[in-house]
PDB file of N, CA and C in Angstrom:
ATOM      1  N   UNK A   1     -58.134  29.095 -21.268  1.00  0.00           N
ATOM      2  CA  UNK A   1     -58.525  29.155 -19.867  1.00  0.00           C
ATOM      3  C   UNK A   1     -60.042  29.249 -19.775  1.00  0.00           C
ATOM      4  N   UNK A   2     -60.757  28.667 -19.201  1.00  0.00           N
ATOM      5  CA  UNK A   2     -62.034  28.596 -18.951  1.00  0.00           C
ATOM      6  C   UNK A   2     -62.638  29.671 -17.989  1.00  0.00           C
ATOM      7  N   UNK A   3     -63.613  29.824 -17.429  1.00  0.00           N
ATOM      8  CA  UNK A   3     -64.453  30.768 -16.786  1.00  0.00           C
ATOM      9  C   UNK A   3     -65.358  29.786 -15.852  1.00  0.00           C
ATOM     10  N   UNK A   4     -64.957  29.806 -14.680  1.00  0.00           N
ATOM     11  CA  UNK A   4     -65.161  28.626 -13.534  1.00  0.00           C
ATOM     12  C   UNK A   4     -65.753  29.527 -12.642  1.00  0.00           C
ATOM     13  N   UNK A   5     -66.681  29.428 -11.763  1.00  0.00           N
ATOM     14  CA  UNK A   5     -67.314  29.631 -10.082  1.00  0.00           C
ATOM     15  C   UNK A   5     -67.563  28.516  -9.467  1.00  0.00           C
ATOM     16  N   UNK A   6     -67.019  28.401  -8.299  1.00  0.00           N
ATOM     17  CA  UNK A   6     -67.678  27.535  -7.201  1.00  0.00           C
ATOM     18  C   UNK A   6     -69.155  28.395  -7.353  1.00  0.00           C
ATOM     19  N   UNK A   7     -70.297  27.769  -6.958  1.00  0.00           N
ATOM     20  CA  UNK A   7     -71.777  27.892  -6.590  1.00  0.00           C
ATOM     21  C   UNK A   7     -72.269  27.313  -5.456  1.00  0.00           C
ATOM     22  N   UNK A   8     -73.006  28.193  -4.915  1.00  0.00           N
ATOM     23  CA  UNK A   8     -73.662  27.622  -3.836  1.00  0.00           C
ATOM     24  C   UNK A   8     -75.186  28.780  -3.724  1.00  0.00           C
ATOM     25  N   UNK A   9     -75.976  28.006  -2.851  1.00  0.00           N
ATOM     26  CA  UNK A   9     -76.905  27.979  -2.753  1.00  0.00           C
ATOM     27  C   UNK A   9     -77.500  28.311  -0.777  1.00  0.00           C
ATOM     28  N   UNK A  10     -77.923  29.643  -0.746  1.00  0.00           N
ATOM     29  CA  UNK A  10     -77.940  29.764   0.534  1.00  0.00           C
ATOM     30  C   UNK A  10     -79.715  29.955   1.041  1.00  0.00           C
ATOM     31  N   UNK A  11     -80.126  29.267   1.868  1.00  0.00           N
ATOM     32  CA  UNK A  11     -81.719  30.013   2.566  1.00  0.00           C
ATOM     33  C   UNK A  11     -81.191  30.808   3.516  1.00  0.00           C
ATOM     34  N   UNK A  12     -81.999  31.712   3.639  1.00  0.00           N
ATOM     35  CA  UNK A  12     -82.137  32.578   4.434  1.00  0.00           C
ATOM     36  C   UNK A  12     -83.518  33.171   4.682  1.00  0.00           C
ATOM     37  N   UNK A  13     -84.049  32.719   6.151  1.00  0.00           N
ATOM     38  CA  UNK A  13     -85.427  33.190   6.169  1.00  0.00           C
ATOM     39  C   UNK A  13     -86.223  32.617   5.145  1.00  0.00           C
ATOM     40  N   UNK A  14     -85.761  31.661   4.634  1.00  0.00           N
ATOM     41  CA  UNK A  14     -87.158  30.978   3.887  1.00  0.00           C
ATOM     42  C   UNK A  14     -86.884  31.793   2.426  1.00  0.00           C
ATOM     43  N   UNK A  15     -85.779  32.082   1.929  1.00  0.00           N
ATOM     44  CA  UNK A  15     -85.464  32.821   0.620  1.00  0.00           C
ATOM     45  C   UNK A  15     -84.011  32.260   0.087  1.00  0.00           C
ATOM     46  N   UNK A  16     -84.125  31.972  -0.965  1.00  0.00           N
ATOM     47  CA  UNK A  16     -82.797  31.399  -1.516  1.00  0.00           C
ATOM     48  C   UNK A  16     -82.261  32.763  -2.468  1.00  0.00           C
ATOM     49  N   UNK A  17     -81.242  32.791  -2.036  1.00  0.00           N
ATOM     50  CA  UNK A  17     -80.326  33.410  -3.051  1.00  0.00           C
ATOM     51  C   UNK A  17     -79.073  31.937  -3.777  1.00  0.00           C
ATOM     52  N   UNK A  18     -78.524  32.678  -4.387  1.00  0.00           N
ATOM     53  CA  UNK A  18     -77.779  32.198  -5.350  1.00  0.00           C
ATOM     54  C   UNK A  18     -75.956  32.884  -5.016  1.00  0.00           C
ATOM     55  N   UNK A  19     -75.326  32.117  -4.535  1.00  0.00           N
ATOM     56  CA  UNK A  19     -73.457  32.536  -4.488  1.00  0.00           C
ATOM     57  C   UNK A  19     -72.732  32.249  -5.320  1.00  0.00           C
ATOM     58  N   UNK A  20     -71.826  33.186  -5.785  1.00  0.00           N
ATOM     59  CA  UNK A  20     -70.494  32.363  -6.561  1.00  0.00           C
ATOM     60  C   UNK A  20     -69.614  32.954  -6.386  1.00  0.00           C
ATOM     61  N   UNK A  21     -68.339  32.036  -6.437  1.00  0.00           N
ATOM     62  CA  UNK A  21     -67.504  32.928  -5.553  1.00  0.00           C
ATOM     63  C   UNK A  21     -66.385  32.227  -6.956  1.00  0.00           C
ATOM     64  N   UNK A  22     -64.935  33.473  -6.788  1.00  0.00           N
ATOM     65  CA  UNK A  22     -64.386  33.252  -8.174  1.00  0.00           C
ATOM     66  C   UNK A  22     -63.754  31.952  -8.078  1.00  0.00           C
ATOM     67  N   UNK A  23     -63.236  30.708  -9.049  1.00  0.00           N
ATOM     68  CA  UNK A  23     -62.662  29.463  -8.666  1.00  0.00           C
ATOM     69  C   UNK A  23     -61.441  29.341  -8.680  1.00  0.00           C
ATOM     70  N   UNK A  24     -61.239  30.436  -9.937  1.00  0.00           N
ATOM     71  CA  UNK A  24     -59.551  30.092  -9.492  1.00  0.00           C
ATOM     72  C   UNK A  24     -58.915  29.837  -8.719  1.00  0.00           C
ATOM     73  N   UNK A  25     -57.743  29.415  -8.574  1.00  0.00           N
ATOM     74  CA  UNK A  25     -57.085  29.379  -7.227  1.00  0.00           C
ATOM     75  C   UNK A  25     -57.227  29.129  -5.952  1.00  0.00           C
ATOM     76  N   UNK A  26     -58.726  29.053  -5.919  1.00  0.00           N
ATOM     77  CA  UNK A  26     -59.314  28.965  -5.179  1.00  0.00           C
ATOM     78  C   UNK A  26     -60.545  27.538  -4.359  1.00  0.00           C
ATOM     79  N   UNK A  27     -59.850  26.870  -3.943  1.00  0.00           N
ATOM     80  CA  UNK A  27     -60.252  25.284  -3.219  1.00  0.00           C
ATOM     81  C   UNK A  27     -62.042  25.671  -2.662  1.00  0.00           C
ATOM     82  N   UNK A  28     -62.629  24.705  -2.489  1.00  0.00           N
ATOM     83  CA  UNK A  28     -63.884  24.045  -2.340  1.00  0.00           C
ATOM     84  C   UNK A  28     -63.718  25.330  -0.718  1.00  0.00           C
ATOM     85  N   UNK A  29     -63.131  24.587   0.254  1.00  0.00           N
ATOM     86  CA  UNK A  29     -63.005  24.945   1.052  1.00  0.00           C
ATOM     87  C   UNK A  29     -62.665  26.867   1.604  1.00  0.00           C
ATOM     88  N   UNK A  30     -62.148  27.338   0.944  1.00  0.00           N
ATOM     89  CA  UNK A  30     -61.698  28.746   1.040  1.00  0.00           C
ATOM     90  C   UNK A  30     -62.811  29.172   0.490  1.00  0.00           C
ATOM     91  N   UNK A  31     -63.188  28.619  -0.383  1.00  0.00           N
ATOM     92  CA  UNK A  31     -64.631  29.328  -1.473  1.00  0.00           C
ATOM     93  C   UNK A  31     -66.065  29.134   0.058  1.00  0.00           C
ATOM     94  N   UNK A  32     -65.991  28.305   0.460  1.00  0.00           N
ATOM     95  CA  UNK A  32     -66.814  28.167   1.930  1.00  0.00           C
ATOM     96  C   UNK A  32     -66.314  29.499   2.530  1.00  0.00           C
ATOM     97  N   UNK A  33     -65.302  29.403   2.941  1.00  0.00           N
ATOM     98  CA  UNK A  33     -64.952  30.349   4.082  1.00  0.00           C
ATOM     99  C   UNK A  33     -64.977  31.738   3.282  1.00  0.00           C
ATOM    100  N   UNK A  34     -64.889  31.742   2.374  1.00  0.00           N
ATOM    101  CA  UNK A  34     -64.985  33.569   2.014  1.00  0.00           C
ATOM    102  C   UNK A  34     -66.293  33.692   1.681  1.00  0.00           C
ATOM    103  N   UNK A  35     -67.484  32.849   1.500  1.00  0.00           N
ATOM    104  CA  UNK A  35     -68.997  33.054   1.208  1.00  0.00           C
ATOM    105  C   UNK A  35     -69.310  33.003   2.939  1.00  0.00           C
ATOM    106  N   UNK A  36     -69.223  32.854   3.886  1.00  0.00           N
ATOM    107  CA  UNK A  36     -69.502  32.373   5.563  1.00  0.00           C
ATOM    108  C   UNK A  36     -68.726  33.950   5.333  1.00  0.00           C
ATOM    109  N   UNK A  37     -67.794  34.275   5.595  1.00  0.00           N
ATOM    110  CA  UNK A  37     -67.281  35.685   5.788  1.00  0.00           C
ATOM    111  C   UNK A  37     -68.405  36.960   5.494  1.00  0.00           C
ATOM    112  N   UNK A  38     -68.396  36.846   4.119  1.00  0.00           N
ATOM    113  CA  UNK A  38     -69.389  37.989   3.584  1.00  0.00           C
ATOM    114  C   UNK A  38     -70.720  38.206   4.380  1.00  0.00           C
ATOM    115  N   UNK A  39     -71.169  36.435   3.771  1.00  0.00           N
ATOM    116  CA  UNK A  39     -72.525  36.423   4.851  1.00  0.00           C
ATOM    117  C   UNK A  39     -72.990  36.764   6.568  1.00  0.00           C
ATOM    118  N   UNK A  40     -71.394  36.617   7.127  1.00  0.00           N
ATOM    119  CA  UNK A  40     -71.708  37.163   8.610  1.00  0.00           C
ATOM    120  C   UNK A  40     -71.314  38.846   8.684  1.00  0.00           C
ATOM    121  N   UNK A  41     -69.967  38.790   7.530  1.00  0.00           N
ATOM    122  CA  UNK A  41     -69.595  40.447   8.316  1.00  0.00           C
ATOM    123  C   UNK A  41     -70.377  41.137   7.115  1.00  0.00           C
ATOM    124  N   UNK A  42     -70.675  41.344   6.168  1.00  0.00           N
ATOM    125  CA  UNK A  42     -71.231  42.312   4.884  1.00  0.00           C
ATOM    126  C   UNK A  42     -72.609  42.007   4.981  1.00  0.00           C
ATOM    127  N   UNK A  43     -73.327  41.142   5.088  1.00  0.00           N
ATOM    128  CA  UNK A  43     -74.505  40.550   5.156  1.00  0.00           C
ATOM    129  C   UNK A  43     -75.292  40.481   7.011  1.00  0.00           C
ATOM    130  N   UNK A  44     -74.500  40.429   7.459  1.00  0.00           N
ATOM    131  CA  UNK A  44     -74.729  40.893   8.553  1.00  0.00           C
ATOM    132  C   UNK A  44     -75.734  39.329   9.364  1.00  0.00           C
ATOM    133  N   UNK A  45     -75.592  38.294   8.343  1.00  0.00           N
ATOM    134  CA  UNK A  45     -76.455  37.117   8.901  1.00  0.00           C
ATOM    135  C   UNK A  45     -75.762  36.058  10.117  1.00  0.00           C
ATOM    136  N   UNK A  46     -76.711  35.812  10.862  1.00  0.00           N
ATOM    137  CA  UNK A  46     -76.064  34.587  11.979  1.00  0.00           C
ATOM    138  C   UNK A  46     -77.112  33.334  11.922  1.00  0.00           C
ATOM    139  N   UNK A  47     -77.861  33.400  11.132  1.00  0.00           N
ATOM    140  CA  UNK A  47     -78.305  31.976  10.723  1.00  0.00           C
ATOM    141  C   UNK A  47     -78.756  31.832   9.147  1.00  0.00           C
ATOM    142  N   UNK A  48     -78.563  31.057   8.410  1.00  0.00           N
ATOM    143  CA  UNK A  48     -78.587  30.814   7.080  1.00  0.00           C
ATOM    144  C   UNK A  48     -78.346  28.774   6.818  1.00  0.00           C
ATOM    145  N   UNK A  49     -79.001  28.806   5.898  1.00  0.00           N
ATOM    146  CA  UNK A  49     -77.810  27.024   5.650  1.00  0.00           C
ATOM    147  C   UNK A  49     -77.242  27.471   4.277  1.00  0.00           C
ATOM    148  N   UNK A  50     -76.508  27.092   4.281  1.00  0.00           N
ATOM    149  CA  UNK A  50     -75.717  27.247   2.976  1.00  0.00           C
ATOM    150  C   UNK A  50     -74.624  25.926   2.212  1.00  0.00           C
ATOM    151  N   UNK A  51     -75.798  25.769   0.708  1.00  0.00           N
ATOM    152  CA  UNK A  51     -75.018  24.328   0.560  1.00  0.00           C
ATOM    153  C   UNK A  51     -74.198  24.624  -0.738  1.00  0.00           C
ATOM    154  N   UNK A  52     -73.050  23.786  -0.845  1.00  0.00           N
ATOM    155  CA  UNK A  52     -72.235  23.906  -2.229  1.00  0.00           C
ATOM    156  C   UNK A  52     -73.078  23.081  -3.093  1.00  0.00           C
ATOM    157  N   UNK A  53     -72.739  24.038  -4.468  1.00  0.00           N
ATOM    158  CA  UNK A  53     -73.689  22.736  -5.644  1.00  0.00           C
ATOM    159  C   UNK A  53     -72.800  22.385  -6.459  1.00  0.00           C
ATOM    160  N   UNK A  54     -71.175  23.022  -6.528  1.00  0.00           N
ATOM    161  CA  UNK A  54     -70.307  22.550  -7.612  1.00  0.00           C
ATOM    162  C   UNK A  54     -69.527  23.505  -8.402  1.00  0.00           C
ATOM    163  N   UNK A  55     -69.215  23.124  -9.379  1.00  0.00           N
ATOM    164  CA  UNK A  55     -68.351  24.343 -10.505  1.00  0.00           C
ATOM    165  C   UNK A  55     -69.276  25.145 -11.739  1.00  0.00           C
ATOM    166  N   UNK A  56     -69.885  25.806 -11.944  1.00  0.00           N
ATOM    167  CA  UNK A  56     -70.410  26.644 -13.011  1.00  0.00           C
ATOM    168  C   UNK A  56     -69.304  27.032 -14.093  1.00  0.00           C
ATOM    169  N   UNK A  57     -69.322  26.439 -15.390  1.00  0.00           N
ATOM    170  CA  UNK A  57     -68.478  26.626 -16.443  1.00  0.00           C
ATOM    171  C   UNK A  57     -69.150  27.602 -17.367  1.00  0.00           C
ATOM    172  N   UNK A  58     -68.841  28.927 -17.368  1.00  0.00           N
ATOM    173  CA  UNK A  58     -70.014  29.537 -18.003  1.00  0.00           C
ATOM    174  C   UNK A  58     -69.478  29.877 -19.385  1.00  0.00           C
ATOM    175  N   UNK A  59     -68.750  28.558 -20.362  1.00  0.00           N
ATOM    176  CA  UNK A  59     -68.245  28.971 -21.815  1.00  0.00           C
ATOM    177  C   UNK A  59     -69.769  29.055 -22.554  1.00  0.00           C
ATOM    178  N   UNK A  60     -70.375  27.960 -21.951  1.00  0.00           N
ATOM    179  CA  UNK A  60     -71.799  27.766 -22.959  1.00  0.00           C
ATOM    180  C   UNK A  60     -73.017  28.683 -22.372  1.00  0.00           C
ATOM    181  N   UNK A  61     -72.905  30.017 -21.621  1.00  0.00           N
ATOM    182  CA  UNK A  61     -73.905  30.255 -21.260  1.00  0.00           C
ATOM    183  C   UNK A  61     -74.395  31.310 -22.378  1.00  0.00           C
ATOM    184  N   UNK A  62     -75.383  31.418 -22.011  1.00  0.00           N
ATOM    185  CA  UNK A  62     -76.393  32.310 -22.791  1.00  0.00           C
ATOM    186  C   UNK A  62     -75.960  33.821 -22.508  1.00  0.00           C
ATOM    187  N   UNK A  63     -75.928  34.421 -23.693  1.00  0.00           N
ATOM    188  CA  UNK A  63     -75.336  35.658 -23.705  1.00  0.00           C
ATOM    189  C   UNK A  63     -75.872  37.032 -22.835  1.00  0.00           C
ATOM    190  N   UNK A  64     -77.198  36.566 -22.850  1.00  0.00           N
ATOM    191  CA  UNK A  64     -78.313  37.575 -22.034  1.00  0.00           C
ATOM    192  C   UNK A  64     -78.203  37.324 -20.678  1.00  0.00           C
ATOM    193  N   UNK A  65     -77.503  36.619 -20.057  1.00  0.00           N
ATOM    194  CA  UNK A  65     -77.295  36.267 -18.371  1.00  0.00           C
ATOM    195  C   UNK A  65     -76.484  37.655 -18.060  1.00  0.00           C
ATOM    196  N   UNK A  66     -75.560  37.901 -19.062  1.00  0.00           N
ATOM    197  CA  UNK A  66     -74.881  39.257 -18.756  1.00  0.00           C
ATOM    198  C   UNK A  66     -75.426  40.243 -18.508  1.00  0.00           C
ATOM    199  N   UNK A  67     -76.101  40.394 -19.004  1.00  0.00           N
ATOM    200  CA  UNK A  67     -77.473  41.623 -19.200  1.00  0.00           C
ATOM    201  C   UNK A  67     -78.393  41.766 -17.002  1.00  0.00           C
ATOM    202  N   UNK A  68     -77.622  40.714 -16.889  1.00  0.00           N
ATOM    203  CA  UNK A  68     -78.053  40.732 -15.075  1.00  0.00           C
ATOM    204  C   UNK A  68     -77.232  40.741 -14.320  1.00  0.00           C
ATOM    205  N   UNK A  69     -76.179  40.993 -14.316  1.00  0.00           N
ATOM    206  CA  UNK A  69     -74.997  41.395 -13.616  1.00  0.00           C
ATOM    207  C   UNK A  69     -75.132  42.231 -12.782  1.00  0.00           C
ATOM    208  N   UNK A  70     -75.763  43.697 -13.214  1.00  0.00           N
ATOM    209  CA  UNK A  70     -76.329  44.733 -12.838  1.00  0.00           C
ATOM    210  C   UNK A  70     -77.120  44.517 -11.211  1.00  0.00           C
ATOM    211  N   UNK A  71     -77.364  43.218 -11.568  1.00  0.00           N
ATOM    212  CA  UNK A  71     -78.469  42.584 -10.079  1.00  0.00           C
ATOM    213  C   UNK A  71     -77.733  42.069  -8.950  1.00  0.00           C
ATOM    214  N   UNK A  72     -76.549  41.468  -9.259  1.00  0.00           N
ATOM    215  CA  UNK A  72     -75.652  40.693  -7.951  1.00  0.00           C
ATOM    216  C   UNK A  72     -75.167  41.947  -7.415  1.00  0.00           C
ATOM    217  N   UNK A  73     -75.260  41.573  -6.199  1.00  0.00           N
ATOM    218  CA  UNK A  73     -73.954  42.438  -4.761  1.00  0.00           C
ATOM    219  C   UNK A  73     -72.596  41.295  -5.240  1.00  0.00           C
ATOM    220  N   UNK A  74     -71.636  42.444  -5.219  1.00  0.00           N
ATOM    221  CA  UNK A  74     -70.479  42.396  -5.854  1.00  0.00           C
ATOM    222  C   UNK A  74     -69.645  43.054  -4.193  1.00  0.00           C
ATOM    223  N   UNK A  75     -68.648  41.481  -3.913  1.00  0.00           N
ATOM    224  CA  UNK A  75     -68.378  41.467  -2.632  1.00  0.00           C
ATOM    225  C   UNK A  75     -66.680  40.851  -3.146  1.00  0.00           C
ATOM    226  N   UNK A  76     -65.700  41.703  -3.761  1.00  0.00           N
ATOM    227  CA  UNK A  76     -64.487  41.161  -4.450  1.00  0.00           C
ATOM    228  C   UNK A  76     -64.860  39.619  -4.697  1.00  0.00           C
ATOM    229  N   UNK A  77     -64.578  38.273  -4.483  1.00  0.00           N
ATOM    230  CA  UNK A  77     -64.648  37.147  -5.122  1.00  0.00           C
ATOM    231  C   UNK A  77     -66.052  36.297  -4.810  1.00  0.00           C
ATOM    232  N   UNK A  78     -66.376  37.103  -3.889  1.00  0.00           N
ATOM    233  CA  UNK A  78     -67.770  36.682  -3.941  1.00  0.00           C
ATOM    234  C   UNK A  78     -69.354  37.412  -4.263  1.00  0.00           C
ATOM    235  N   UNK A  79     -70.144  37.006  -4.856  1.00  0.00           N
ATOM    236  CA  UNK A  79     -71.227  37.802  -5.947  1.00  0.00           C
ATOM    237  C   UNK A  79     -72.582  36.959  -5.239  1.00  0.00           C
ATOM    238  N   UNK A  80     -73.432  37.742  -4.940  1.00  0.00           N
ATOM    239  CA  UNK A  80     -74.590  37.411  -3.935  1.00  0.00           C
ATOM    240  C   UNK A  80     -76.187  38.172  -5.512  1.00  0.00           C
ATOM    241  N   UNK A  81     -76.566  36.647  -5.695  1.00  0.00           N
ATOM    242  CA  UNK A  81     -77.582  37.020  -6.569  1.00  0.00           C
ATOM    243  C   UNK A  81     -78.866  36.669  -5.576  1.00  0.00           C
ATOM    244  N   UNK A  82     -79.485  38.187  -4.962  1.00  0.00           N
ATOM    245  CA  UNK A  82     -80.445  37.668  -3.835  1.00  0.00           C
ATOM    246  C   UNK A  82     -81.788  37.689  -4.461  1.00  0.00           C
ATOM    247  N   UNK A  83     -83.246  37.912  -4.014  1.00  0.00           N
ATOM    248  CA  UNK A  83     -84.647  38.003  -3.985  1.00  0.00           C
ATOM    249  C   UNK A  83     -84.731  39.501  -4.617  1.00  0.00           C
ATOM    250  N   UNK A  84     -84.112  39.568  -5.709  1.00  0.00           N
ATOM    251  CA  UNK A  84     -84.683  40.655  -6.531  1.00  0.00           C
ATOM    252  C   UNK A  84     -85.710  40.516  -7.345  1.00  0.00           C
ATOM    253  N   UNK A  85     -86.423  41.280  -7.533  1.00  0.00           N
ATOM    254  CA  UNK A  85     -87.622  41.098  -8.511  1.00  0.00           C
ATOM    255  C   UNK A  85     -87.095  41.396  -9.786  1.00  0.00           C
ATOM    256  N   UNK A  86     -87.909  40.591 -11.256  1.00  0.00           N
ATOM    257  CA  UNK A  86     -87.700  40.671 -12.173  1.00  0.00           C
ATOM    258  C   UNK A  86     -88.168  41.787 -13.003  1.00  0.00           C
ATOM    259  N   UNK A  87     -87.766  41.832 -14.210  1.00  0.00           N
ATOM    260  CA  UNK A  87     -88.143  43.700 -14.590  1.00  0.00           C
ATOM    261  C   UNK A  87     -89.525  43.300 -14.576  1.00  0.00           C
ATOM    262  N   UNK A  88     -90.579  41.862 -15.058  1.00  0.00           N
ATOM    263  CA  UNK A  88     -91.952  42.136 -15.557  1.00  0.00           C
ATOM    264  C   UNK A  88     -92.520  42.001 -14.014  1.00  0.00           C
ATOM    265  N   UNK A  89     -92.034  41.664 -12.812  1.00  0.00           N
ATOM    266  CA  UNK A  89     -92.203  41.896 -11.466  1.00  0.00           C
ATOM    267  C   UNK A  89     -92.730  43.429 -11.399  1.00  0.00           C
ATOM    268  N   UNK A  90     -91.444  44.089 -11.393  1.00  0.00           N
ATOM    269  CA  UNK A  90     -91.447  45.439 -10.974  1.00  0.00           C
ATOM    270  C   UNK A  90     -92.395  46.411 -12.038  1.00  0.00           C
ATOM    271  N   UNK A  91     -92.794  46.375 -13.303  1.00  0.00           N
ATOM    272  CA  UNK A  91     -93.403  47.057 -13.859  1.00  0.00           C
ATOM    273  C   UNK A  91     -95.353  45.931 -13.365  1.00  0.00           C
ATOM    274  N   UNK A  92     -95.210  45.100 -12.456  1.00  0.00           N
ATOM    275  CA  UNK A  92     -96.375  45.128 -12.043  1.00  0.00           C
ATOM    276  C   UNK A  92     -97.022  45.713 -11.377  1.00  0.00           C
ATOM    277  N   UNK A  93     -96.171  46.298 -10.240  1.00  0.00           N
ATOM    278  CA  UNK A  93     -96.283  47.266  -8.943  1.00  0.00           C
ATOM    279  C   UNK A  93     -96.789  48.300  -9.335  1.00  0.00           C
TER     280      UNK A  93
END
């Protein structure tokens, strides 16, 4: 069994975050409607664009992506990687 996300890609205010929402079972379309959900009722947004970019297969990813998990809002099937600063960001401040 593989390790699948729909992805998408949202502005907001001139800031992109990064969505993925889980794929299983889960159609192009429902993966829309439960990222539009979060973003109006948890997120609290009424204007954004928000585009799909596809399936993320993450067998080949790099092991250290894990190591940032810690950073997404964790919303049950949907995971909001927003405008966080990076650690060599924050030890600039």
């Amino acid at each position: 069994m593989s390790k699948k996300d729909h992805v998408f890609m949202v502005n907001v205010n001139c800031k992109i975050w990064w969505i993925f929402c889980k794929f299983k079972d889960i159609s192009k379309i429902e993966a829309y409607q439960r990222v539009e959900k979060v973003l109006i009722d948890k997120k609290n947004l009424n204007s954004y664009d928000l585009y799909y970019l596809g399936n993320l297969n993450y067998e080949d990813m790099d092991p250290e992506v894990a190591n940032l998990l810690p950073l997404y809002e964790k919303y049950e099937t949907v995971w909001i990687l927003t405008d966080h600063p990076t650690v060599s960001q924050e030890n600039d401040s």
